[in-house]
Protein backbone atom coordinates (compact mmCIF):
# COMPACT_ATOMS: atom_id res chain seq x y z
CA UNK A 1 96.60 89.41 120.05
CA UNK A 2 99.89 91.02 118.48
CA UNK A 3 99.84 91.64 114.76
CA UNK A 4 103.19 93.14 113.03
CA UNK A 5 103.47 94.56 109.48
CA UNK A 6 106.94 95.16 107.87
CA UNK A 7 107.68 95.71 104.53
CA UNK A 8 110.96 94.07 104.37
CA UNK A 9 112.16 95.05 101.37
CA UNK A 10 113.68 91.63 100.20
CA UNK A 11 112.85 88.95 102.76
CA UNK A 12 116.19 86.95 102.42
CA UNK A 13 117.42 90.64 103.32
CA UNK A 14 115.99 91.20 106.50
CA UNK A 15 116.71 87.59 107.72
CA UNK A 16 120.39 88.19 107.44
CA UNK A 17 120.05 91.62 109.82
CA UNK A 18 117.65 89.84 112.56
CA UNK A 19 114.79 89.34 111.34
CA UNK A 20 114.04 85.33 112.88
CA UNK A 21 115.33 87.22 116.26
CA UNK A 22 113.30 90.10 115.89
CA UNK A 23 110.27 87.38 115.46
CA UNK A 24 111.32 84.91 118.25
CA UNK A 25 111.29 88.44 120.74
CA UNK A 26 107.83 89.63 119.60
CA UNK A 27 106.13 86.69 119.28
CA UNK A 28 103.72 87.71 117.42
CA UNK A 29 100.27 85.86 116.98
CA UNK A 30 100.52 87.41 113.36
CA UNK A 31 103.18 89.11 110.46
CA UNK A 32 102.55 90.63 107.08
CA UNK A 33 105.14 91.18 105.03
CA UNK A 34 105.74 93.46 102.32
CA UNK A 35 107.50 93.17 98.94
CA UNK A 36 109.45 89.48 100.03
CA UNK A 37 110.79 89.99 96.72
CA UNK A 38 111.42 86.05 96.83
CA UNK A 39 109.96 82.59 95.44
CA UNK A 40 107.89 81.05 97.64
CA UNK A 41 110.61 78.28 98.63
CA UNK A 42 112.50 80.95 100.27
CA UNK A 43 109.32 82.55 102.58
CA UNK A 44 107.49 79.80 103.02
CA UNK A 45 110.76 78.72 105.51
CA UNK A 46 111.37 75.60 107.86
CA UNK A 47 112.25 78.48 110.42
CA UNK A 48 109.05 79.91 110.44
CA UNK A 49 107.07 76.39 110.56
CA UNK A 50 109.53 75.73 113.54
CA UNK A 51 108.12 78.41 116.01
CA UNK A 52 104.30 77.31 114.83
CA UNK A 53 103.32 79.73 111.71
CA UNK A 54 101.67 78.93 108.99
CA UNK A 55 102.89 80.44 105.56
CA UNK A 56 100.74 82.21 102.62
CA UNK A 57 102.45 84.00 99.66
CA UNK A 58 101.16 86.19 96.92
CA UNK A 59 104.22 86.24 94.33
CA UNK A 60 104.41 88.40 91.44
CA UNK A 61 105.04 87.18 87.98
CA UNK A 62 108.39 88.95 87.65
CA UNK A 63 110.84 86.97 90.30
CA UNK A 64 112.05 89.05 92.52
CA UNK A 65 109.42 92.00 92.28
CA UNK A 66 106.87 92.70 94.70
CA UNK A 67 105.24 90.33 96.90
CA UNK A 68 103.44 89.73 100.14
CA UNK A 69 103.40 86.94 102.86
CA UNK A 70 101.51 86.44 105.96
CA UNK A 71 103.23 84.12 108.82
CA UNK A 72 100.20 83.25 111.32
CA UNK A 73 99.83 80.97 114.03
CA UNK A 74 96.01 81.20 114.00
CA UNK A 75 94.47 78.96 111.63
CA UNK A 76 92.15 81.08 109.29
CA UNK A 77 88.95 80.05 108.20
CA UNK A 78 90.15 81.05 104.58
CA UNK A 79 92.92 82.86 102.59
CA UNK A 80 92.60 84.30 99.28
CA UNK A 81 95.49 85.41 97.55
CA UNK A 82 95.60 88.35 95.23
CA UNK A 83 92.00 89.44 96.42
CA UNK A 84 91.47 91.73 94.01
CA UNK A 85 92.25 92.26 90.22
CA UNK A 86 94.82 92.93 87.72
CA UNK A 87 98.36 93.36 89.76
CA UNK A 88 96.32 93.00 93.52
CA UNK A 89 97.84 89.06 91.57
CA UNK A 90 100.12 89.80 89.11
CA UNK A 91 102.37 92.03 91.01
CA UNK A 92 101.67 89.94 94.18
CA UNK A 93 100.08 92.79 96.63
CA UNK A 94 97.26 90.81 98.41
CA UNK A 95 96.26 88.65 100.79
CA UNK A 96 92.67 88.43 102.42
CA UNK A 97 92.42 86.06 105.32
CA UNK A 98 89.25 85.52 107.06
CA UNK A 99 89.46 84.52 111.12
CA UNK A 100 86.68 83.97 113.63
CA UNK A 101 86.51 86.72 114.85
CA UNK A 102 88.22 89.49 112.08
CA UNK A 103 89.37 89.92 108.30
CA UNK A 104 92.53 90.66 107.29
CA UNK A 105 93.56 92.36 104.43
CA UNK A 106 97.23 92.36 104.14
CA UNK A 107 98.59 94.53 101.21
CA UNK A 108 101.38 96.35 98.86
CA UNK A 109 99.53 100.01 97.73
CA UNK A 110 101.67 100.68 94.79
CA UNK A 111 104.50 103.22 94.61
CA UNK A 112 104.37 106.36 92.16
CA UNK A 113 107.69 107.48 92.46
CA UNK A 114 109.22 105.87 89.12
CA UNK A 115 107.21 108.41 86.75
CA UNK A 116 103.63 109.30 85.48
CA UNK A 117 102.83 105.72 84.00
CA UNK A 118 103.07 103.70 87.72
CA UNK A 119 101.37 107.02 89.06
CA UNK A 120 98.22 106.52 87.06
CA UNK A 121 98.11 103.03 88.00
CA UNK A 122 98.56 103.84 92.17
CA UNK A 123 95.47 106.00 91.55
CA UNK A 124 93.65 103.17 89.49
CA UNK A 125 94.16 101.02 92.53
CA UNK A 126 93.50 103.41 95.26
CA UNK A 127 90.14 103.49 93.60
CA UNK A 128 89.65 100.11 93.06
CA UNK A 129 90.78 99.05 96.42
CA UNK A 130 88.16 101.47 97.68
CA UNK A 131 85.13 99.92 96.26
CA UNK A 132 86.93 96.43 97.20
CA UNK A 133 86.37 97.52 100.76
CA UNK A 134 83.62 99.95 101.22
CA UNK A 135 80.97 96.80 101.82
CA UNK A 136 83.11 95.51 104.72
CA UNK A 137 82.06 98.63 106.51
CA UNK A 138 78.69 97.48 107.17
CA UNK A 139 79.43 93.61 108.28
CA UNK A 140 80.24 92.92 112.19
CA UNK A 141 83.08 91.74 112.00
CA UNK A 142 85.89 94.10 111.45
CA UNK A 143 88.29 94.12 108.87
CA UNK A 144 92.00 94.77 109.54
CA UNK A 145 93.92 96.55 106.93
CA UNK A 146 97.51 96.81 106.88
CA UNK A 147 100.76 97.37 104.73
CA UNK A 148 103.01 99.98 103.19
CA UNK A 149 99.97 102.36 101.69
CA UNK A 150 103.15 104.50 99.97
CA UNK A 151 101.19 107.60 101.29
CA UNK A 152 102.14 109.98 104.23
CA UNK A 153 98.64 111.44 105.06
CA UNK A 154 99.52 114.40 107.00
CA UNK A 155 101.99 117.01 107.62
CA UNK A 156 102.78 115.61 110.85
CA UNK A 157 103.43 112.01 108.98
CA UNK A 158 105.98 113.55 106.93
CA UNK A 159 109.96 115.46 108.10
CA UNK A 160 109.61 118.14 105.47
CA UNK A 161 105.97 118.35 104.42
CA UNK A 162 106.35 121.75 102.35
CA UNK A 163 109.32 120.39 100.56
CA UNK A 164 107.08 117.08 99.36
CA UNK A 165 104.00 118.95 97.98
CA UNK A 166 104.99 117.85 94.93
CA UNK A 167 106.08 114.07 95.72
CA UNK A 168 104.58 110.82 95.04
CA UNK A 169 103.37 109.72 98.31
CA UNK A 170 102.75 113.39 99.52
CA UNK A 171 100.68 114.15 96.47
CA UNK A 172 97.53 116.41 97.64
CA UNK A 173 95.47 113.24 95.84
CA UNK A 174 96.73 110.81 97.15
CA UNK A 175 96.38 112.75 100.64
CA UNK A 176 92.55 113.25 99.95
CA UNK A 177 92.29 109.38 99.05
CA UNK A 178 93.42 108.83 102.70
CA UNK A 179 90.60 110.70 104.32
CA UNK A 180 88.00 109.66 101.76
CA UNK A 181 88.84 106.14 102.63
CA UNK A 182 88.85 107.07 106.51
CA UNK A 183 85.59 108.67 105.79
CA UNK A 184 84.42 105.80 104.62
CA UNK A 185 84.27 104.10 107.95
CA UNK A 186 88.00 103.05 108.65
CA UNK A 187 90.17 104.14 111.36
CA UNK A 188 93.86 104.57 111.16
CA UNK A 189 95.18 102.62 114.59
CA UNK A 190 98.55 104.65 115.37
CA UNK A 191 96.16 107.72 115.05
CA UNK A 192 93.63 106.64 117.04
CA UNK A 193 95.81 106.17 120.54
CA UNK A 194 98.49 109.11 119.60
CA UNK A 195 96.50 111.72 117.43
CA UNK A 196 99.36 114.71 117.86
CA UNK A 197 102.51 112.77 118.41
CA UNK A 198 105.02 113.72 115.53
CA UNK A 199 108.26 112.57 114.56
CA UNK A 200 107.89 108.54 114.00
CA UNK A 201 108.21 107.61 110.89
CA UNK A 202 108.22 104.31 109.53
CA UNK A 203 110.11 104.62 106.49
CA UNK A 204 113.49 106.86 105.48
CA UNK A 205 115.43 106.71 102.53
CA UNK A 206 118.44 104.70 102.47
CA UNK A 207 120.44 108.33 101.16
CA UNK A 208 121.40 111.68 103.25
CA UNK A 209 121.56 109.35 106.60
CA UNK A 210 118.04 110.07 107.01
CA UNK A 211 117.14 107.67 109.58
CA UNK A 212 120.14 108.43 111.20
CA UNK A 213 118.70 112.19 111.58
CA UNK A 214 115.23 110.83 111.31
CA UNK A 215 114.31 112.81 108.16
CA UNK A 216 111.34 110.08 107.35
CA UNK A 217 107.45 109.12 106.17
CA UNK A 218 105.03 107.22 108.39
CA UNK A 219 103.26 105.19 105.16
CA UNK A 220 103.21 101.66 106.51
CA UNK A 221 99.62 101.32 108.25
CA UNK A 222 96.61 99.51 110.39
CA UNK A 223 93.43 100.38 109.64
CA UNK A 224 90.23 98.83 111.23
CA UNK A 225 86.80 99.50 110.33
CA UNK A 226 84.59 100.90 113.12
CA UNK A 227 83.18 98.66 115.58
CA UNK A 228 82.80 97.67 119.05
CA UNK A 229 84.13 94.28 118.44
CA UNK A 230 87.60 95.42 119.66
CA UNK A 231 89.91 97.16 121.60
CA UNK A 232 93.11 98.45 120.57
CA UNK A 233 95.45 98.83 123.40
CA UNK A 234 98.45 99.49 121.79
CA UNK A 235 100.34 100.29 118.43
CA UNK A 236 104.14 101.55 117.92
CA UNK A 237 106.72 101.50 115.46
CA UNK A 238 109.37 99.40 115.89
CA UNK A 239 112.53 101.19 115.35
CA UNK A 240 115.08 98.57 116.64
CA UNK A 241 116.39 96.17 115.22
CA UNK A 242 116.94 97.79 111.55
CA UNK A 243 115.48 95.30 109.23
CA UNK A 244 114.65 97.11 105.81
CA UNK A 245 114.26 100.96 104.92
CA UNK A 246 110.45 100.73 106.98
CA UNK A 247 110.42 99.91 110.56
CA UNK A 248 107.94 97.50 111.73
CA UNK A 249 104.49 98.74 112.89
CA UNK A 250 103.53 96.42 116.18
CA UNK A 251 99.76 96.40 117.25
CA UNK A 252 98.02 94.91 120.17
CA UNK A 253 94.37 94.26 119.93
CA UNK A 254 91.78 92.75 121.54
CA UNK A 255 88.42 91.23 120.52
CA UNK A 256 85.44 91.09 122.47
């Protein structure tokens, strides 16, 4: 099974640099999107239908803002849109699906890069998110987590990890949350298969040509809870074609 996640960073945006081809190449059994920032007449796409996925959208209240999307051609046994409280909905940054044989928690961590106020509330959900999905550590089935978390977690997920003590999304905190929630019983895929590999990122900033030089964050993200229900055989970031500021995060999995 192939799952992708991208945040796209304005779905109608990354259709018009590839994104349908990108698709049609990878053929992927799954796709989670990030921040469509569209209504849902303009994700929910003849397109998509046409190659055999099914289309669920979490929309924020404010058009344009936000939002998440899952294209799947396996039929879940249940979706659930905005799992979750307070802006998991109203800012449209959640989408639980439950298959056979796995969860999937498809989500939009929020950023805390536009002052103190959003900061407070990317901790408030970091917690709550945390108790959200500490009892899916003891169930069989796994549970799939993935999405732009907003946080590099170490200083080999990061260009310049001294100059970003200070960031949002380097923040020793929000670091700690990371390993906490890895503690908990999670395991971060890319990790897992390439422990000491640095240098792939999967988001740069649009200024200073840093993807051109590579000056990025790795913040977009599988986790899986621990099991022996799987196998992971593979998980890279896509780096061609570019389709948004973050690079697509491709994983191959198996299920026993």
């Amino acid at each position: 099974m192939k799952i992708i996640t991208l945040n796209c960073n304005g779905i109608r945006s990354s259709l018009s640099k590839g994104l349908l081809d990108f698709i049609c190449q990878e053929n992927p059994d799954i796709i989670c999107f990030q921040e469509t920032k569209a209504p849902a007449t303009e994700i929910d796409r003849k397109e998509f239908r046409d190659l055999g996925y099914e289309v669920h959208s979490c929309l924020a209240l404010k058009p344009g803002y936000s939002g998440t999307a899952v294209l799947t051609k396996l039929k879940p046994k249940s979706v659930a849109l905005g799992q979750g409280e307070g802006i998991y909905s109203s800012e449209g940054r959640s989408i639980f699906l439950e298959y056979n044989d796995f969860y999937l928690w498809n989500l939009y961590f929020p950023s805390g890069t536009s002052g103190e106020e959003r900061q407070k509330v990317k901790y408030q959900f970091l917690d709550s998110f945390l108790e959200l999905a500490k009892p899916y550590t003891k169930k069989k089935k796994p549970l799939i987590v993935c999405g732009d978390v907003n946080i590099a977690h170490t200083e080999i997920d990061i260009h310049n990890a001294k100059g970003n003590q200070k960031s949002s999304g380097f923040l020793p905190e929000e670091r700690a949350w990371v390993s906490k929630f890895l503690d908990l019983g999670f395991t971060d895929c890319f990790r897992l298969l390439q422990p000491e590999i640095r240098d792939e990122y999967s988001w740069w900033t649009y200024r200073f040509q840093a993807r051109k030089n590579n000056k990025g964050w790795r913040i977009d993200y599988f986790f899986i809870t621990k099991s022996s229900k799987y196998n992971i055989e593979s998980v890279h970031i896509a780096k061609e074609p570019v389709l948004s500021d973050h690079a697509p995060v491709v994983m191959k999995i198996q299920f026993t």
